[in-house]
C-alpha atoms as a PDB file:
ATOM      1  CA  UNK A   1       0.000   0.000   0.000  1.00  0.00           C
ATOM      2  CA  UNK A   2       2.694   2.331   1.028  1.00  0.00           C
ATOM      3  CA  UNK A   3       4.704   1.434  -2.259  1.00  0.00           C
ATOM      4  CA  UNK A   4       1.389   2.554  -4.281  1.00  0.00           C
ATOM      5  CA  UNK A   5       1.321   6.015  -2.434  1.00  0.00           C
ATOM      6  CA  UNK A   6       4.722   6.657  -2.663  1.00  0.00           C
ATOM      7  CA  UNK A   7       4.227   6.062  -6.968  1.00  0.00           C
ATOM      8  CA  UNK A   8       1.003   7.975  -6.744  1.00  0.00           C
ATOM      9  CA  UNK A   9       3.234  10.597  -5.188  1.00  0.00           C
ATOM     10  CA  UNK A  10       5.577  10.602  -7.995  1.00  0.00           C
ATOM     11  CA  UNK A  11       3.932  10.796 -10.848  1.00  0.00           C
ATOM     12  CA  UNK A  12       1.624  13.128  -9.538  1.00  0.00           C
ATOM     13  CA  UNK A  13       4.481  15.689  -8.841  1.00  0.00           C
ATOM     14  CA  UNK A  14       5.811  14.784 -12.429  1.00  0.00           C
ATOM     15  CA  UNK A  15       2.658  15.728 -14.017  1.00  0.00           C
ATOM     16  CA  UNK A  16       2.078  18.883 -11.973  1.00  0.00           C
ATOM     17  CA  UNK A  17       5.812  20.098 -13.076  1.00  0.00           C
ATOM     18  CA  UNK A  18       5.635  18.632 -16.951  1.00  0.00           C
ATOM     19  CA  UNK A  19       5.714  20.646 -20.189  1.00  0.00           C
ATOM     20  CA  UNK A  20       2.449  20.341 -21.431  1.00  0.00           C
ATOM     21  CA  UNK A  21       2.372  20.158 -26.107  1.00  0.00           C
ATOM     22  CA  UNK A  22      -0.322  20.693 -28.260  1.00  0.00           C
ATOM     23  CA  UNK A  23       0.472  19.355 -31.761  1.00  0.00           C
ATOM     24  CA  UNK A  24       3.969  18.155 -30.419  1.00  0.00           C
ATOM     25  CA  UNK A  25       5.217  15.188 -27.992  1.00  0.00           C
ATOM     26  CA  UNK A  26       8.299  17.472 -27.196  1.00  0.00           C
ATOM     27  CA  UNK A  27       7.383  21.214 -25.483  1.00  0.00           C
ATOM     28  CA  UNK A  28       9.728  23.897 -25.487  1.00  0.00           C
ATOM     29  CA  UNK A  29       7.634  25.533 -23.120  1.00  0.00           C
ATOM     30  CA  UNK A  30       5.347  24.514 -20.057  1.00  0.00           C
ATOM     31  CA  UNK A  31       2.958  25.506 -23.068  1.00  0.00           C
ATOM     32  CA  UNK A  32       4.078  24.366 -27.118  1.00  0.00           C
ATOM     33  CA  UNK A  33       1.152  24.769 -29.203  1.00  0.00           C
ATOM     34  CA  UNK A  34       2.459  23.674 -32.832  1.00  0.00           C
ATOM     35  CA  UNK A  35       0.765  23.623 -36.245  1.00  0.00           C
ATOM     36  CA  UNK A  36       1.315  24.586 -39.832  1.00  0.00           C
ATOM     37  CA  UNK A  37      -2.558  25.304 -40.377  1.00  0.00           C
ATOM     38  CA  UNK A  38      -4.593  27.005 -37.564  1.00  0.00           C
ATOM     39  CA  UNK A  39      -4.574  29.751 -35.075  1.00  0.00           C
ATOM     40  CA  UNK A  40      -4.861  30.172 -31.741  1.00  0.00           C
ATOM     41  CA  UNK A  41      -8.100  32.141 -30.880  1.00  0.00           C
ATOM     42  CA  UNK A  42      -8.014  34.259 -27.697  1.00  0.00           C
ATOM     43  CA  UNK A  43     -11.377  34.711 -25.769  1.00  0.00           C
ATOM     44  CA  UNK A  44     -13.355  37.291 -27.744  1.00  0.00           C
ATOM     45  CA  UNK A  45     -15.197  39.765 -25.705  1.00  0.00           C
ATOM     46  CA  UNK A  46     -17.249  43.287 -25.888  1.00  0.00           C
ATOM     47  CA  UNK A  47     -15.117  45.425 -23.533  1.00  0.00           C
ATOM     48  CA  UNK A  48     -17.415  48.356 -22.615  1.00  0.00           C
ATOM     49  CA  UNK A  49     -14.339  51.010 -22.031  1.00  0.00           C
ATOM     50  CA  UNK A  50     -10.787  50.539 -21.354  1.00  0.00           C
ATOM     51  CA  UNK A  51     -11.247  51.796 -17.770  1.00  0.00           C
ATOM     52  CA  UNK A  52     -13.687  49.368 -16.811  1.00  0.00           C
ATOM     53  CA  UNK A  53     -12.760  45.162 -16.722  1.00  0.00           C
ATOM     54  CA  UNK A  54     -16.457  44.400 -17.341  1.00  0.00           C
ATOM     55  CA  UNK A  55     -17.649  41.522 -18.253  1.00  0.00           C
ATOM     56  CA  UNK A  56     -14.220  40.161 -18.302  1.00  0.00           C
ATOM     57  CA  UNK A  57     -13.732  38.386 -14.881  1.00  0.00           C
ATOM     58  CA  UNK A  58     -11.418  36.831 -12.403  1.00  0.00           C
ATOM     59  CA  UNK A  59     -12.515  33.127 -11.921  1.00  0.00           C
ATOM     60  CA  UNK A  60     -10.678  32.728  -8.977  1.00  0.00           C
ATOM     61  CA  UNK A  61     -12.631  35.877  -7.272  1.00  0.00           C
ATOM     62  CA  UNK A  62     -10.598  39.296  -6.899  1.00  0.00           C
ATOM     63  CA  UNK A  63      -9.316  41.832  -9.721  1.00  0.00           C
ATOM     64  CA  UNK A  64      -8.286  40.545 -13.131  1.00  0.00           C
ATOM     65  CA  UNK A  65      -4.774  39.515 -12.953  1.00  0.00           C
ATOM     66  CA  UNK A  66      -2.290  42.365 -15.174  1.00  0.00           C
ATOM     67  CA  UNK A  67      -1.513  40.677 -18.388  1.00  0.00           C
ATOM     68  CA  UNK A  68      -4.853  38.886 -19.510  1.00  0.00           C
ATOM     69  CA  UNK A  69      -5.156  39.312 -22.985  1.00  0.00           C
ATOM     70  CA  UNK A  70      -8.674  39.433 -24.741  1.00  0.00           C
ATOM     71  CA  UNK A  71     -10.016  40.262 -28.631  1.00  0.00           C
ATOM     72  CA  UNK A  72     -12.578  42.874 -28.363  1.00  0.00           C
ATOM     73  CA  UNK A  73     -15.390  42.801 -30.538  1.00  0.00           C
ATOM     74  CA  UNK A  74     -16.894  46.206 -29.657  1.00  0.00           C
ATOM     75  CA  UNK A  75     -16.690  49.786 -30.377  1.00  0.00           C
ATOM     76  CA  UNK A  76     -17.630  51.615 -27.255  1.00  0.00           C
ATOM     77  CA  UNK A  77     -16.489  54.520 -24.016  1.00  0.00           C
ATOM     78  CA  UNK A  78     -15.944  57.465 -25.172  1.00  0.00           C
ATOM     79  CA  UNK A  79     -12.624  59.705 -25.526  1.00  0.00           C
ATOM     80  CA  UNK A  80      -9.826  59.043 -24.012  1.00  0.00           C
ATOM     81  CA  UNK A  81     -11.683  55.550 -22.648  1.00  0.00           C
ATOM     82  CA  UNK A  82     -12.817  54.778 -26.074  1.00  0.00           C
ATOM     83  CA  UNK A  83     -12.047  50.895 -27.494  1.00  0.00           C
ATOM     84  CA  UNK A  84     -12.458  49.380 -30.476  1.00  0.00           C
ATOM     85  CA  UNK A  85     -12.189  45.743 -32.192  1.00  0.00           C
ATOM     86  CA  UNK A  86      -8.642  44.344 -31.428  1.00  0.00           C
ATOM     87  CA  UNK A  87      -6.536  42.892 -28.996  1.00  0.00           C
ATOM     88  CA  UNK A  88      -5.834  44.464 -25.137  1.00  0.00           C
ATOM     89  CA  UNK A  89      -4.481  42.997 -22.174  1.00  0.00           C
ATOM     90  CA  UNK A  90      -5.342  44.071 -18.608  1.00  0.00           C
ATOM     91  CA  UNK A  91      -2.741  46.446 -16.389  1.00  0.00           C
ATOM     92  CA  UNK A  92      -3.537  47.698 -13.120  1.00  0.00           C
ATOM     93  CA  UNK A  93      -6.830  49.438 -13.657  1.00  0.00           C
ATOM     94  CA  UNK A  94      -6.806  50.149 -17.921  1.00  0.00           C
ATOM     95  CA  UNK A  95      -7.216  47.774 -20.866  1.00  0.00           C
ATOM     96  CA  UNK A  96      -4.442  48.499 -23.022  1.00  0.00           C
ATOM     97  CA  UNK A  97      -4.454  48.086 -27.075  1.00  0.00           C
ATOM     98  CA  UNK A  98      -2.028  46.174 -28.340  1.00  0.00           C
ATOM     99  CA  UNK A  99      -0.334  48.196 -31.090  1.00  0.00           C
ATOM    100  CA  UNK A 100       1.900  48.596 -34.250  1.00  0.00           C
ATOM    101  CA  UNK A 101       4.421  50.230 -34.207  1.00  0.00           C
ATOM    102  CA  UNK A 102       3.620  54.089 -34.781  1.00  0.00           C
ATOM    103  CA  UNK A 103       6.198  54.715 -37.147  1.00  0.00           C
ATOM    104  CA  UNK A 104       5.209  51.446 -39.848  1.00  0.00           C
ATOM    105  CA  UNK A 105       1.565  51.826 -39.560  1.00  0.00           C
ATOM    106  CA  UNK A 106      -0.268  53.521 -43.212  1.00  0.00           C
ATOM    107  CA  UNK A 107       0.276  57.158 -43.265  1.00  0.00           C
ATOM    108  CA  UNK A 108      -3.946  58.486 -44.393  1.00  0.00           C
ATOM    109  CA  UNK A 109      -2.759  62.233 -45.521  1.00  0.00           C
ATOM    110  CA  UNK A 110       0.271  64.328 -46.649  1.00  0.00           C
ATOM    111  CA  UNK A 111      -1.184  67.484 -46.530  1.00  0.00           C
ATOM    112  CA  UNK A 112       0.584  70.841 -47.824  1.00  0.00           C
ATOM    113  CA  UNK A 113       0.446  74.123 -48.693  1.00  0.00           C
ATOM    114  CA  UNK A 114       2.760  75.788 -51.542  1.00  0.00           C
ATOM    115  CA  UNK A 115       1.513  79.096 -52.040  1.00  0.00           C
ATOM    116  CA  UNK A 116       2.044  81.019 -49.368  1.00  0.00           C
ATOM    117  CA  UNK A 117      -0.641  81.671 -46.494  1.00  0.00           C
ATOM    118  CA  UNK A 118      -1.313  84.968 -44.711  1.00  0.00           C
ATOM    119  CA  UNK A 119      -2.473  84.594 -41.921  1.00  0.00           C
ATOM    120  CA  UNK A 120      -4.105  87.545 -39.157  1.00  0.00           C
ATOM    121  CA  UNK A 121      -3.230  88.595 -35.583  1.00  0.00           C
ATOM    122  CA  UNK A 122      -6.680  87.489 -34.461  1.00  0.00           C
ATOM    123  CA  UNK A 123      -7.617  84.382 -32.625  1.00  0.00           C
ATOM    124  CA  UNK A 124      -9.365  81.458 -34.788  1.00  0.00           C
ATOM    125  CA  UNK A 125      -7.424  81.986 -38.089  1.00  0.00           C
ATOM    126  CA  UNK A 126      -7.534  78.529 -39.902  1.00  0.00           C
ATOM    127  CA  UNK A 127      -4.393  77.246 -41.630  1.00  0.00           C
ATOM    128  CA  UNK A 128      -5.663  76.294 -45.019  1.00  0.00           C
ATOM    129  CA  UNK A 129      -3.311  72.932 -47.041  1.00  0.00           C
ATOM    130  CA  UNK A 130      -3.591  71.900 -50.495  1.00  0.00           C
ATOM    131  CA  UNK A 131      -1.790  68.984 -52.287  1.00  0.00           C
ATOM    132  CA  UNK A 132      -2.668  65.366 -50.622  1.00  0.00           C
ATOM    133  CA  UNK A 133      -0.662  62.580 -50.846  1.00  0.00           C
ATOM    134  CA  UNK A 134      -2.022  59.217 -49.112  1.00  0.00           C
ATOM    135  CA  UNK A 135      -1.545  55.418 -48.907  1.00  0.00           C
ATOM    136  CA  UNK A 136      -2.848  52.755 -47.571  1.00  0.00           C
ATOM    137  CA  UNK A 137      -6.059  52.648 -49.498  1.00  0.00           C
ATOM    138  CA  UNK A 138      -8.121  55.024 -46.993  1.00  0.00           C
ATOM    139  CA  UNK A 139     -10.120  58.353 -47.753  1.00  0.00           C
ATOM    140  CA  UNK A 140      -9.035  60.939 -45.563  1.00  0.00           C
ATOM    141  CA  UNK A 141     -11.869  63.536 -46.045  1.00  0.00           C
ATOM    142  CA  UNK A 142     -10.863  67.323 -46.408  1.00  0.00           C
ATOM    143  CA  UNK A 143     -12.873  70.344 -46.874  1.00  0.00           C
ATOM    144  CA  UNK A 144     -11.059  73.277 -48.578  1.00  0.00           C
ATOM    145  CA  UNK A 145     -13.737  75.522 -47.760  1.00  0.00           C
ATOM    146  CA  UNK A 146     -13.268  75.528 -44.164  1.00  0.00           C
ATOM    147  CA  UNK A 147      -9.849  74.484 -43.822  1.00  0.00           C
ATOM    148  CA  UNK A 148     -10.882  71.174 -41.747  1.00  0.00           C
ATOM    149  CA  UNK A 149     -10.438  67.260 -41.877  1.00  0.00           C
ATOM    150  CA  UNK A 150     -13.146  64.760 -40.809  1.00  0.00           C
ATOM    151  CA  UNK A 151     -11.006  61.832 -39.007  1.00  0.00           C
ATOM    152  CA  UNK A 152     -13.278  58.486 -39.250  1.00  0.00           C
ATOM    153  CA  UNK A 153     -14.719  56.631 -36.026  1.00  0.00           C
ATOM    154  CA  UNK A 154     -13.087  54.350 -33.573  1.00  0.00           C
ATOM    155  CA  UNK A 155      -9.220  54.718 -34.383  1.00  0.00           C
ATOM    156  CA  UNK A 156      -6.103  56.910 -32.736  1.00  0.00           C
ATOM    157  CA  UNK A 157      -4.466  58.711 -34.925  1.00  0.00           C
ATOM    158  CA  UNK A 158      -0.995  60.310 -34.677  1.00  0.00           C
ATOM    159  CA  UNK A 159      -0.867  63.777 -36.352  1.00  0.00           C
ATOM    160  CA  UNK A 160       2.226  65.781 -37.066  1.00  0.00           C
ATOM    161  CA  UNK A 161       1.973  69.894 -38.037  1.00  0.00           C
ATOM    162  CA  UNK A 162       5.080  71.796 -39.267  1.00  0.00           C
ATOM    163  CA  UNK A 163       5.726  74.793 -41.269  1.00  0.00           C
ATOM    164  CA  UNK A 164       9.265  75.757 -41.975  1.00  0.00           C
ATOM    165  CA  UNK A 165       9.438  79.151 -43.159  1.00  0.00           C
ATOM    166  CA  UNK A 166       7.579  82.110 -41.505  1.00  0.00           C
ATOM    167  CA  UNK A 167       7.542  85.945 -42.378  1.00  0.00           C
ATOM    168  CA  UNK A 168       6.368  87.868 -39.762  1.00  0.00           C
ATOM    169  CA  UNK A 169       4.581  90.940 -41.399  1.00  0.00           C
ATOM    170  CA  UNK A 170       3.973  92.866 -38.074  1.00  0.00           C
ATOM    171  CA  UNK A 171       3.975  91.645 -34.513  1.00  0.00           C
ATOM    172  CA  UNK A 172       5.950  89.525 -32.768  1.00  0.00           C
ATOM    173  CA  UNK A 173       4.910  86.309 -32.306  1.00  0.00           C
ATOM    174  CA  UNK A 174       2.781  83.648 -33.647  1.00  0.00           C
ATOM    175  CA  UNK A 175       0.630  80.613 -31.712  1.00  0.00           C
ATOM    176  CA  UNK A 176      -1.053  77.636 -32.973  1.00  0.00           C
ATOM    177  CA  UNK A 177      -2.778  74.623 -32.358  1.00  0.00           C
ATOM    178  CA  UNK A 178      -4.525  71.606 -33.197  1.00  0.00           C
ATOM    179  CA  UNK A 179      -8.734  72.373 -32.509  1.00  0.00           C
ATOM    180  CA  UNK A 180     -12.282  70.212 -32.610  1.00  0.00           C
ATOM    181  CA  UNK A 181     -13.502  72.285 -34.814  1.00  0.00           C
ATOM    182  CA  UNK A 182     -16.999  71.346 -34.162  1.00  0.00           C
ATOM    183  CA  UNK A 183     -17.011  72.239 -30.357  1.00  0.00           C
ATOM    184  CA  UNK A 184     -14.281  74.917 -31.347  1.00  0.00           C
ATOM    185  CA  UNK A 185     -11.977  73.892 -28.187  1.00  0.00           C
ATOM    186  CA  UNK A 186      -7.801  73.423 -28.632  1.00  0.00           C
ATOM    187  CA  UNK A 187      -6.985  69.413 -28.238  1.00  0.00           C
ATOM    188  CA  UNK A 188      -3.179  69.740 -28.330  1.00  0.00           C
ATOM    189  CA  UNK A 189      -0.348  71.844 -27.323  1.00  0.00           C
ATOM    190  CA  UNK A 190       0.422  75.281 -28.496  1.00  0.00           C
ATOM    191  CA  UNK A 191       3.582  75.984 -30.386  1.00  0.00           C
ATOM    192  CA  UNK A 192       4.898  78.984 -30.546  1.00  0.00           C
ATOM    193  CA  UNK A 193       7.342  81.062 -33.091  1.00  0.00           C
ATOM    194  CA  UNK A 194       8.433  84.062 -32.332  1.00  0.00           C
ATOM    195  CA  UNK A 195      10.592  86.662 -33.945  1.00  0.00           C
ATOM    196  CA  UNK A 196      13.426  89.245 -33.292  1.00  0.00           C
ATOM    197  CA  UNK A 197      10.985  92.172 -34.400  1.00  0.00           C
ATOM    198  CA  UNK A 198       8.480  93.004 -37.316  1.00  0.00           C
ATOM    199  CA  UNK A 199       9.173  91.946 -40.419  1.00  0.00           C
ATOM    200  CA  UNK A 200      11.901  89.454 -39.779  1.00  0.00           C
ATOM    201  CA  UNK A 201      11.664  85.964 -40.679  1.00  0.00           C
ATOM    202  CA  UNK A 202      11.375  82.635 -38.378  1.00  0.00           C
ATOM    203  CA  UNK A 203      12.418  79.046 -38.251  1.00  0.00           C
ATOM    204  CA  UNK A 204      10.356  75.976 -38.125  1.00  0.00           C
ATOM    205  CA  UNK A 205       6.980  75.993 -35.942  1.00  0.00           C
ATOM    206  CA  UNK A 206       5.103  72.439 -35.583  1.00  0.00           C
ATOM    207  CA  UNK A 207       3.543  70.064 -32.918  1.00  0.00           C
ATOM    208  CA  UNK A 208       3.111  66.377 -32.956  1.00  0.00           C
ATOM    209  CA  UNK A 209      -0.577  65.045 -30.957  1.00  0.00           C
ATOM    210  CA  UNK A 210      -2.130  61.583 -30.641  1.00  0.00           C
ATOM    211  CA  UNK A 211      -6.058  61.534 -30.512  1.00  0.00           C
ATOM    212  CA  UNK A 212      -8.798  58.794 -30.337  1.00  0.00           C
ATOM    213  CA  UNK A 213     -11.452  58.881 -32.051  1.00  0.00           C
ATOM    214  CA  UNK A 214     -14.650  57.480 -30.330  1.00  0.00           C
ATOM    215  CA  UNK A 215     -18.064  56.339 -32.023  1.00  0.00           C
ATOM    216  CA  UNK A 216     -18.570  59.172 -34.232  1.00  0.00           C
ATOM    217  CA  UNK A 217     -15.908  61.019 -36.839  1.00  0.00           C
ATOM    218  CA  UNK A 218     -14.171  64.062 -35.590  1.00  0.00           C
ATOM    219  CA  UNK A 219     -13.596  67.311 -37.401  1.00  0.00           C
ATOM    220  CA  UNK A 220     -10.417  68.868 -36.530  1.00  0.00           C
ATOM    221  CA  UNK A 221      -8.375  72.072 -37.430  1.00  0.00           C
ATOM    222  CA  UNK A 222      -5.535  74.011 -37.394  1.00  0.00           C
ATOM    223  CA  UNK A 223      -5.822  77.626 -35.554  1.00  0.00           C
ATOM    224  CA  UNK A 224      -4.021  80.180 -34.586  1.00  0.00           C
ATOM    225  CA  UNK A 225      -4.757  81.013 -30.369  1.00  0.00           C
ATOM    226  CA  UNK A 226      -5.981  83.034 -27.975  1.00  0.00           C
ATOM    227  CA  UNK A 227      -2.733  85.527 -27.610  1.00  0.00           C
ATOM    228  CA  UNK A 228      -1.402  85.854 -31.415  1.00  0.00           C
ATOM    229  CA  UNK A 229      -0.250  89.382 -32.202  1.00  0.00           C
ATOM    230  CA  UNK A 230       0.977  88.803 -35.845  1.00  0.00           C
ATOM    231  CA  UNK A 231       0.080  89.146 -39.210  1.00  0.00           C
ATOM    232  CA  UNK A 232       2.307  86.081 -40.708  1.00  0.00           C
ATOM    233  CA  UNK A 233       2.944  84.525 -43.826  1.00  0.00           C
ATOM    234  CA  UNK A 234       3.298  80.719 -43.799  1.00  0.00           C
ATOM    235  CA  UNK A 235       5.415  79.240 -46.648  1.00  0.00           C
ATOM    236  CA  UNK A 236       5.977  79.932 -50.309  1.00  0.00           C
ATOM    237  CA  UNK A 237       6.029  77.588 -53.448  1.00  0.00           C
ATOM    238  CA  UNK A 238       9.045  75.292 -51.896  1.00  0.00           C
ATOM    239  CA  UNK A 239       8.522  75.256 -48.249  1.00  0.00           C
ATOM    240  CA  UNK A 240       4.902  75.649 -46.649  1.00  0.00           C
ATOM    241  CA  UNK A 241       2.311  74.324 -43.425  1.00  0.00           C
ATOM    242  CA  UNK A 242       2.665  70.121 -43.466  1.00  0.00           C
ATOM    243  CA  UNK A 243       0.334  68.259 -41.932  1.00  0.00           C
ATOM    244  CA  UNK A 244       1.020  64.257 -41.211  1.00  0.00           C
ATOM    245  CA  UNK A 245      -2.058  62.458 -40.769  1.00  0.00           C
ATOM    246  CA  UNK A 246      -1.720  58.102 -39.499  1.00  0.00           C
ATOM    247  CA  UNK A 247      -3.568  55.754 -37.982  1.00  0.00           C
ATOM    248  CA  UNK A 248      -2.125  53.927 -34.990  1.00  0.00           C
ATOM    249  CA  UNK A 249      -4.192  50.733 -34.889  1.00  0.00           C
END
């Protein structure tokens, strides 16, 4: 009897400390899933915003553990809490999208201005761009009559301004920033330019700003702010405003 414990014991431990393969009678891991022709599908939820875990749970009781990893199926929260169909994993208190990396991902819109934009010393002058140059097979909207883009639901999108030649006509400095246009309130930074006196010229101005996009499209713009006291010129036919437009999905 004691002989029969003593191998229950064994292989007992054995099994509790073994490699466990899927596909394969020798794991490289305590977890070898191998095959040439299927996946691996992840549990496939509708996460209602990435600062809630619901209805993803803890079966063992308690918070979920950081690191469990989940498709979403769902579009839902809103701003900064806004998800959308992909993969997260849990950490701390957030879900987390798993991402590309920013810099490989399809640029939407190259958008510039070569003829030379003057803009006024008041608050709310649009920066108007021209030429568009995009890839990736998706329709970044523009309207040329009010100087805005329409951004499409349920991505983030990393957006890049820069104009590298500046005349100041009069004044002495010059402030702008990236707006939602429809609620009229300033979403990123301002940058600012400013000159040795009136009339001289200036060096590069720009900002760089990452912004989700929740269940419905944004309209965004670029403004000059609350404080501007110039009368500028932005660009001529070689260098002018630049606006990098890409999705980060």
């Amino acid at each position: 009897m004691k002989i029969k414990i003593l191998l229950f014991t064994f292989l007992f431990f054995n099994f509790l400390n073994a490699q466990v393969g899927i596909g394969t009678t020798t794991p490289n891991g305590i977890l070898d899933i191998t095959s040439s022709t299927q996946g691996l599908l992840a549990p496939r939820v509708a996460l209602t915003s990435s600062a809630s875990a619901s209805p993803v749970t803890n079966p063992a009781s308690g918070s979920l553990v950081n690191g469990t990893i989940v498709y979403n199926t769902a579009t839902n929260g809103s701003g900064a809490t806004t998800v959308t169909p992909g993969f997260y994993y849990w950490d701390s208190a957030n879900w987390l999208r798993v991402k590309s990396d920013i810099y490989n991902t399809p640029v939407y819109g190259l958008f510039t201005n070569l003829s030379g934009q003057t803009i006024t010393n008041s608050a709310g002058g649009k920066i108007a761009f021209g030429t568009t140059t995009a890839s990736g097979g998706v329709s970044l909207a523009y309207n040329s009559s009010n100087q805005t883009f329409t951004l499409p639901a349920g991505k983030t999108y990393r957006i890049d301004f820069a104009v590298g030649w500046i005349h100041f006509n009069n004044g002495a400095f010059l402030r702008l920033a990236l707006y939602n246009d429809t609620t009229n309130t300033k979403i990123s930074a301002v940058a600012h330019c400013e000159a040795v006196n009136s009339g001289a010229f200036a060096g590069t101005l720009g900002f760089s700003h990452l912004v989700t996009v929740g269940v419905t499209p944004l309209v965004i713009s670029v403004r000059t702010t609350t404080g501007n006291t110039t009368n500028a010129t932005l660009g001529d036919t070689e260098v002018g405003p630049t606006i990098t437009i890409q999705s980060i999905d």
